[in-house]
Protein backbone atom coordinates (compact mmCIF):
# COMPACT_ATOMS: atom_id res chain seq x y z
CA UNK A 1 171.94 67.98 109.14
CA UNK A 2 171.40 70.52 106.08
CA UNK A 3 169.92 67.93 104.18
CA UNK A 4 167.35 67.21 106.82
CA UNK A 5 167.11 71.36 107.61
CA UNK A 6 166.75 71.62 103.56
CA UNK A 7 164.04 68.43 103.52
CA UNK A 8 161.56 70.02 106.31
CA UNK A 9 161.69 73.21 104.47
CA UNK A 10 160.68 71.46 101.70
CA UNK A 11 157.85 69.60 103.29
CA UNK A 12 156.18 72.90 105.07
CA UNK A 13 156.11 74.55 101.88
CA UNK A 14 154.23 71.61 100.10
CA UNK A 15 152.23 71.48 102.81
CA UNK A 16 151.21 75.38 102.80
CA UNK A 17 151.01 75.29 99.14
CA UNK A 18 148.50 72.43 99.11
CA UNK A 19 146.34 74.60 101.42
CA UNK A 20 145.88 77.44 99.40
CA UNK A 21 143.31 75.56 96.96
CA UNK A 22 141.47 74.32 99.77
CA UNK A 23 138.04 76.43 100.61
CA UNK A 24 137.14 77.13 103.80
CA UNK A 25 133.67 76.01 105.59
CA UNK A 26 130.89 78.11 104.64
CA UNK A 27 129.74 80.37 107.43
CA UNK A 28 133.41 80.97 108.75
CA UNK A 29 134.86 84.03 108.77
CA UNK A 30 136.89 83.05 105.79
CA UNK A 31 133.69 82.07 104.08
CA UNK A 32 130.91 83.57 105.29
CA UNK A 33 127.45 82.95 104.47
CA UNK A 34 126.59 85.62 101.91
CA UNK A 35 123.21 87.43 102.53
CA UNK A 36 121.74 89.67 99.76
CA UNK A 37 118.74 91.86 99.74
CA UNK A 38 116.93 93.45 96.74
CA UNK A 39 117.20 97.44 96.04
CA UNK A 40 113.76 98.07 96.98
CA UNK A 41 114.98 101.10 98.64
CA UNK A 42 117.65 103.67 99.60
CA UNK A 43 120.62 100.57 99.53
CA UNK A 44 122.49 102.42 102.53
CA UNK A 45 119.53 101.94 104.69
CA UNK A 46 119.19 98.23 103.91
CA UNK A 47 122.68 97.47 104.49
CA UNK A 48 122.40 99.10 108.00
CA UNK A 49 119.38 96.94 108.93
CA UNK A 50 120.75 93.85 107.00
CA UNK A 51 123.92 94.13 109.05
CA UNK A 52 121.83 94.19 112.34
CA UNK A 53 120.23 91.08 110.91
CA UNK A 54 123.75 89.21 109.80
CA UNK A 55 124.83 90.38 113.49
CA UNK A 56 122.06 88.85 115.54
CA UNK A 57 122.47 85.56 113.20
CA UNK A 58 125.79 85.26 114.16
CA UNK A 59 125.64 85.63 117.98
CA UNK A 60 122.83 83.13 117.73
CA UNK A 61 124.43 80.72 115.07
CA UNK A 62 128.33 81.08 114.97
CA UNK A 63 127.88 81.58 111.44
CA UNK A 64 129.98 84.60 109.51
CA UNK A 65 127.73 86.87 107.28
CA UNK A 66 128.28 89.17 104.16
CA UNK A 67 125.63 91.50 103.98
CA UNK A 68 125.64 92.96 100.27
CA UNK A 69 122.68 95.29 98.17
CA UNK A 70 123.59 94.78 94.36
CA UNK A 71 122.24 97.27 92.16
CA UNK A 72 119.41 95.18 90.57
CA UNK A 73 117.15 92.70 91.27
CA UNK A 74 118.25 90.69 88.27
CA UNK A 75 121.82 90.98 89.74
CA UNK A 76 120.45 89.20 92.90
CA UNK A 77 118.86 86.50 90.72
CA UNK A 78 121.86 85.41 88.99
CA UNK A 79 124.07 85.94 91.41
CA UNK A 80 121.69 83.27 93.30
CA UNK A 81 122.58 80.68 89.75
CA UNK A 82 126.28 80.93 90.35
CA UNK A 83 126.20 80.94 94.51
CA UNK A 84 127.64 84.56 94.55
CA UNK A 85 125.24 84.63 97.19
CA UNK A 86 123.74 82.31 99.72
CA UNK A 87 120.47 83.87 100.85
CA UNK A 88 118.51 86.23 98.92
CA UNK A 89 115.78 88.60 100.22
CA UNK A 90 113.91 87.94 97.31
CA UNK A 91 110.73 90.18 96.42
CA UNK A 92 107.32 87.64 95.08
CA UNK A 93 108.41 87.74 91.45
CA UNK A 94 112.03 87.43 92.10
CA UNK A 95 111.73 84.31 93.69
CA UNK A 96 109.72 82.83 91.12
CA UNK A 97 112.27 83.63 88.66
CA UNK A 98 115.29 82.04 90.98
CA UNK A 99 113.26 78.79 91.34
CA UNK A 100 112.79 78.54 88.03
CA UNK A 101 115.98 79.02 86.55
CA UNK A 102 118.24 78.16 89.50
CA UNK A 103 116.45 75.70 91.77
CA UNK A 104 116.09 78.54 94.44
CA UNK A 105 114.36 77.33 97.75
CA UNK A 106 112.19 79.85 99.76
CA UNK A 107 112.62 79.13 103.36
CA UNK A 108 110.28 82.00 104.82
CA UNK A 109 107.61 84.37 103.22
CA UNK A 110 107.37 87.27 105.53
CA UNK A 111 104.15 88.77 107.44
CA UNK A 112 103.06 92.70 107.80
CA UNK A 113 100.36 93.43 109.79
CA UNK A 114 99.22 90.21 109.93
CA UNK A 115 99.03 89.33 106.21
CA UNK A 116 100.97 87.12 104.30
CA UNK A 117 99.78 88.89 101.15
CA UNK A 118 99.79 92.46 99.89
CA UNK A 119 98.67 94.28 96.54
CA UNK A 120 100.14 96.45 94.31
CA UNK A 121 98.48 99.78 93.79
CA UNK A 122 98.35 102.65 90.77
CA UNK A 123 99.40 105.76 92.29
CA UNK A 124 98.51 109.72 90.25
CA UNK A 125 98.52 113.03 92.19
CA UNK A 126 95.62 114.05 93.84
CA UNK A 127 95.98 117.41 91.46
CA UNK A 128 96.40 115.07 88.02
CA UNK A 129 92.43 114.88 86.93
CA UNK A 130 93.69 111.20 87.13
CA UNK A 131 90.85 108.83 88.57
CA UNK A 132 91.04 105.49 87.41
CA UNK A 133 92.72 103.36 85.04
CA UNK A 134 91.77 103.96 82.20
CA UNK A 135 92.82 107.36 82.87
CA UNK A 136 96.48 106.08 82.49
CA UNK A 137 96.19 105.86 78.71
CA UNK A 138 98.95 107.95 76.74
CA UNK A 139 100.39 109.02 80.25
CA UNK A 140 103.94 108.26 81.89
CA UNK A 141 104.02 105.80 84.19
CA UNK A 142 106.43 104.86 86.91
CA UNK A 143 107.65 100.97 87.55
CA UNK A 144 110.05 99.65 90.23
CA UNK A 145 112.20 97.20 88.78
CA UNK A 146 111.48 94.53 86.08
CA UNK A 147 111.63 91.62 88.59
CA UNK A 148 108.96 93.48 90.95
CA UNK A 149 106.16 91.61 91.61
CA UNK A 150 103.63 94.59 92.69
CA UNK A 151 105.78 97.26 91.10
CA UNK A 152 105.41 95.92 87.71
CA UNK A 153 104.35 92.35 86.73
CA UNK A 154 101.11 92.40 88.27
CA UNK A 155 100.01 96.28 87.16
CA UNK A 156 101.49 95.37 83.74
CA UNK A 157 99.52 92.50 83.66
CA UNK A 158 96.12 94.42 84.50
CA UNK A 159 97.03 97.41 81.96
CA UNK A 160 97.50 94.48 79.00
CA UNK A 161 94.44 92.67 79.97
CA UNK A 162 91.99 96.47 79.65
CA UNK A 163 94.16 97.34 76.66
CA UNK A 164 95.34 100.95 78.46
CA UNK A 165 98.41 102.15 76.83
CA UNK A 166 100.87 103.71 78.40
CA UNK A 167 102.63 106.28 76.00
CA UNK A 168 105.54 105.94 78.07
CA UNK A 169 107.10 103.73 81.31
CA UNK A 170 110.52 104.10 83.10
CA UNK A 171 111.74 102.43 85.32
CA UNK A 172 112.37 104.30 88.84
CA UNK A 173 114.37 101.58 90.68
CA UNK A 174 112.55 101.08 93.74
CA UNK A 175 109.13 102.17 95.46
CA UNK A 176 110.35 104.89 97.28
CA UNK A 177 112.11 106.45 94.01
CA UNK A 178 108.16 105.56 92.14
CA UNK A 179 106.58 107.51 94.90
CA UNK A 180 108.69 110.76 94.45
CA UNK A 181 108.54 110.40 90.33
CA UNK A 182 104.57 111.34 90.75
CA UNK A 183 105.05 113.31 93.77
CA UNK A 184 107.62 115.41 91.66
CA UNK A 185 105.56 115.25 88.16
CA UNK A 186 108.14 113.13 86.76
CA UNK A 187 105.29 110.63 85.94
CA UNK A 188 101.64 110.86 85.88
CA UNK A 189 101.15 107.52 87.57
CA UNK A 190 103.37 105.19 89.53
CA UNK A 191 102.81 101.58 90.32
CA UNK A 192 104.17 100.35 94.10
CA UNK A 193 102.82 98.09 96.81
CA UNK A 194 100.28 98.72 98.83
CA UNK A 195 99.50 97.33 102.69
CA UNK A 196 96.73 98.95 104.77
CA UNK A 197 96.54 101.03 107.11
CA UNK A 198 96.98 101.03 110.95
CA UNK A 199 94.32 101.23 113.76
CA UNK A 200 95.55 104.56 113.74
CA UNK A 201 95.08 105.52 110.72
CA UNK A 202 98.21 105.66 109.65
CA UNK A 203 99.66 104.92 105.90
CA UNK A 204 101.60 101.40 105.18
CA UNK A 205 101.63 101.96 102.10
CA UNK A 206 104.83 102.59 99.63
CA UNK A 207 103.99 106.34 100.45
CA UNK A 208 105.18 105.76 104.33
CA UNK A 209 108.89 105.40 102.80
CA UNK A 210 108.83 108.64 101.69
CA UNK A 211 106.39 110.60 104.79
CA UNK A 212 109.18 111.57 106.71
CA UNK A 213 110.97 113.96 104.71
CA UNK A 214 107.70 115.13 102.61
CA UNK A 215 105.10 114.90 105.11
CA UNK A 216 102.02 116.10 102.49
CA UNK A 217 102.84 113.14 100.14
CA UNK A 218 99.67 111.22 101.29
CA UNK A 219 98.03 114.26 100.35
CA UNK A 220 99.39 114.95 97.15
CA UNK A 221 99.80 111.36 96.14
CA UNK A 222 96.32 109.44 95.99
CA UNK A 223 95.75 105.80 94.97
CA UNK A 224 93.38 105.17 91.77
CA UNK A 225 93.28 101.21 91.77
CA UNK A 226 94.65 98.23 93.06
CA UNK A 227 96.05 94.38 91.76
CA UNK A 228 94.88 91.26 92.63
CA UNK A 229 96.60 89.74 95.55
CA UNK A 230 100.18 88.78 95.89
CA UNK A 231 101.81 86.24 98.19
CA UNK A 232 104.53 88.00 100.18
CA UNK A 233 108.55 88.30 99.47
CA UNK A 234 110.81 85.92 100.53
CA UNK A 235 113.53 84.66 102.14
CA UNK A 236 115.22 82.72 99.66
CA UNK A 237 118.24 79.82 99.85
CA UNK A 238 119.83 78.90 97.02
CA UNK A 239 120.41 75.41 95.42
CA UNK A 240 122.14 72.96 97.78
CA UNK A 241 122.49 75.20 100.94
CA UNK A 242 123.40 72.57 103.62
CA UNK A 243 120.02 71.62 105.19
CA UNK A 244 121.49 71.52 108.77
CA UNK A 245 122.38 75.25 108.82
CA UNK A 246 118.92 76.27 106.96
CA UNK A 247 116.94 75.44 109.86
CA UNK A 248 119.22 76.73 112.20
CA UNK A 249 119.07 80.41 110.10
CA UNK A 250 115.30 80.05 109.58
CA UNK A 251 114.21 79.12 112.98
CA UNK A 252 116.81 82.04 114.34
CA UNK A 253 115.03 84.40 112.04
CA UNK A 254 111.71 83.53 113.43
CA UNK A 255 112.87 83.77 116.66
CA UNK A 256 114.90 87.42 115.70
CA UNK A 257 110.88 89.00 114.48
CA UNK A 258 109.66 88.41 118.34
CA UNK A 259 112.75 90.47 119.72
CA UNK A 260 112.33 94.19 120.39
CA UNK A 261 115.26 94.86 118.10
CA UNK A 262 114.53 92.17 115.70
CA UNK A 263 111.14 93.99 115.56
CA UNK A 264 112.23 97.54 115.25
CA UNK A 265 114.79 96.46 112.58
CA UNK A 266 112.29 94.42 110.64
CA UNK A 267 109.95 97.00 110.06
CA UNK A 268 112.36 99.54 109.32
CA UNK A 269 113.91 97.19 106.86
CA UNK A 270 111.16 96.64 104.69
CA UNK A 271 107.86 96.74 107.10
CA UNK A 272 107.81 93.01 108.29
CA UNK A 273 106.37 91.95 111.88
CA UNK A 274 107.05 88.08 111.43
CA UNK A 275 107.72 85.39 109.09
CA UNK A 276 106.13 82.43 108.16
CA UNK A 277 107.81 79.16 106.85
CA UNK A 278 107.76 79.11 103.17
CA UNK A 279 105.96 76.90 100.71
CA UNK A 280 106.62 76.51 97.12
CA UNK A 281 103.17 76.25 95.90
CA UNK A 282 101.90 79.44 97.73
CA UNK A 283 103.48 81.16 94.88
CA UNK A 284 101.57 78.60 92.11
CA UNK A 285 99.17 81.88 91.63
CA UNK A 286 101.65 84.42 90.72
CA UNK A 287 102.70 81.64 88.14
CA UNK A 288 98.79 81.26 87.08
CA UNK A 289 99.16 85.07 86.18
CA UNK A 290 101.78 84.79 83.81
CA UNK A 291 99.93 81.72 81.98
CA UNK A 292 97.12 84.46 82.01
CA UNK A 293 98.71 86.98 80.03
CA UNK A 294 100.77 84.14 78.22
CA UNK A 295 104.28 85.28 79.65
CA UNK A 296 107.16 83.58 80.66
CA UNK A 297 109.32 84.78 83.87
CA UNK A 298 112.31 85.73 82.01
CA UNK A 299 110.72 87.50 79.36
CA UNK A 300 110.13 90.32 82.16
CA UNK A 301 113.66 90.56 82.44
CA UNK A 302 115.00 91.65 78.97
C-alpha cells in the first residue's frame, strides 16, 4: 500500500512538473493579449482610455488584455519584433518601420473628423517675428519622437529639401510636451500634427491637448506652415497573430467607435471618431517620401 501511496505521489508531481513549461492560450487570463499604445501623450491618460478599450474588448470577445504605454515609440516597435506585445497603436511612421523590420500587419487606420489623413504643421509663437519657414533657420526647434510621422519625418523631410537649418532640435516626447516647449519659449518652433477645425470653430489641432489648462495657447501659439499629407495611425498586429481572433478584435473595434462610450473614449484617447480597415499600400506614399529624401526607416531611429 506505501508503494502504491509512494507511486501516485510520484506520478502527480511529474504530471504538475510537466505543466509548468506549457504556455497558456493567448487571450486568457494567464496570457492575455498584450495591447500597447505609443507615448504620444501624458502615458497616465492613455492607459486610462486604453484600459476602457481592453475592457469593452473583453466583454465583447472573452479575450484577457494587458494594456501597457512604454516609454518610446522605438520601444513599441521592437517590442512588436520579439511579440512583447500583440497589438500596437502604432503612429503612420511607426508602422512603416514594424512592417518593415518585423512583418507587422495593420488591421485598422483610424478616422477624425472624417479624414483618414492628417498633416503635420510648424508651430512659432504668435509674439516670435516667426512667419514662415524659412524663418526657422538657426532657431530651436521642437520634434515629438524619432518614429513620428507628422512630428518629425515629414517636417524634417521639408526643412532638408529648402535647405533651412535648424541650429538646434530636441526632442520633446510627444505633441502635447512640443506644444508647451514654444508656448513656454523653450523652442522657437515646434513641429506636431495638425487636423482642422470644427463647425464650431473650434481647434483639433495638437494645441487642443494642451487648451484646457492654458486656455490662450491658440493665441499665443500660431501655425506658420504645413506637410504634405499623411495617411492616418494605426492599429497594428504583429507577425502571426491568429487570424481567427484578428477579425473578431477588429470588427469589435469598429463596432466599439459607434458606441457612446467607445466614442467619448476614442476621442479622448487620441481624437478618433471611427476606423477604417487597413491596407498596406495606403502607406506606399509615406515610403515614396523617404526614397525622396533618400532615407531609410531605421536611419530615423539612431
Amino acid at each position: 500500500m506505501k508503494i502504491l501511496r509512494f507511486s501516485l505521489a510520484i506520478i502527480t508531481i511529474l504530471i504538475l512538473l510537466s505543466g509548468c513549461g506549457e504556455v497558456s492560450e493567448l487571450g486568457t487570463k494567464k496570457n492575455p493579449i498584450k495591447m500597447y499604445f505609443v507615448p504620444s501623450m501624458e502615458a497616465g491618460k492613455i492607459v486610462t482610455s486604453g484600459q476602457e478599450i481592453a475592457d469593452y474588448l473583453h466583454g465583447e470577445t472573452g479575450y484577457f488584455f494587458k494594456v501597457a504605454v512604454p516609454t518610446s515609440y522605438a520601444a513599441v516597435i521592437e517590442a512588436m519584433g520579439t511579440k512583447e506585445t500583440d497589438i500596437a497603436w502604432l503612429a503612420t511612421f511607426a508602422y512603416i518601420l514594424a512592417n518593415e523590420k518585423y512583418g507587422a500587419e495593420v488591421g485598422l487606420t483610424t478616422v477624425r473628423y472624417g479624414l483618414e489623413k492628417y498633416k503635420g504643421q510648424f508651430i512659432a509663437r504668435t509674439d516670435s517675428g516667426i512667419d514662415k519657414l524659412e524663418d526657422i533657420e538657426g532657431k530651436t526647434i521642437a520634434y515629438t519622437d524619432a518614429a513620428s510621422t507628422s512630428g518629425y519625418i515629414y517636417p524634417s523631410a521639408i526643412l532638408a529639401k529648402k535647405n533651412i537649418k535648424p541650429e538646434r532640435y530636441l526632442f520633446a516626447g510627444g505633441h502635447p510636451q512640443v506644444v508647451l516647449s514654444v508656448y513656454q519659449g523653450n523652442a522657437d518652433v515646434g513641429c506636431t500634427f495638425w487636423s482642422p477645425k470644427d463647425e464650431e470653430g473650434n481647434i483639433h489641432d495638437a494645441r487642443s491637448a494642451v487648451q484646457e489648462t492654458f486656455a490662450d495657447v491658440e493665441e499665443k501659439v500660431k501655425i506658420i506652415g504645413f506637410t504634405d499629407w499623411i495617411p492616418n495611425d494605426t492599429v497594428t498586429f504583429r507577425k502571426d497573430f491568429p487570424a481567427d481572433m484578428k477579425e473578431n478584435i477588429i470588427t469589435t473595434l469598429v463596432d466599439y467607435a459607434k458606441t457612446p462610450e467607445g466614442s467619448e473614449t476614442l476621442k479622448r484617447l487620441l481624437q478618433i471618431n471611427d476606423f477604417v480597415r487597413g491596407n498596406d499600400a495606403d502607406y506606399d506614399v509615406v515610403r515614396e517620401t523617404l526614397k525622396a529624401i533618400d532615407a531609410d526607416a531605421a536611419d530615423f531611429l539612431k
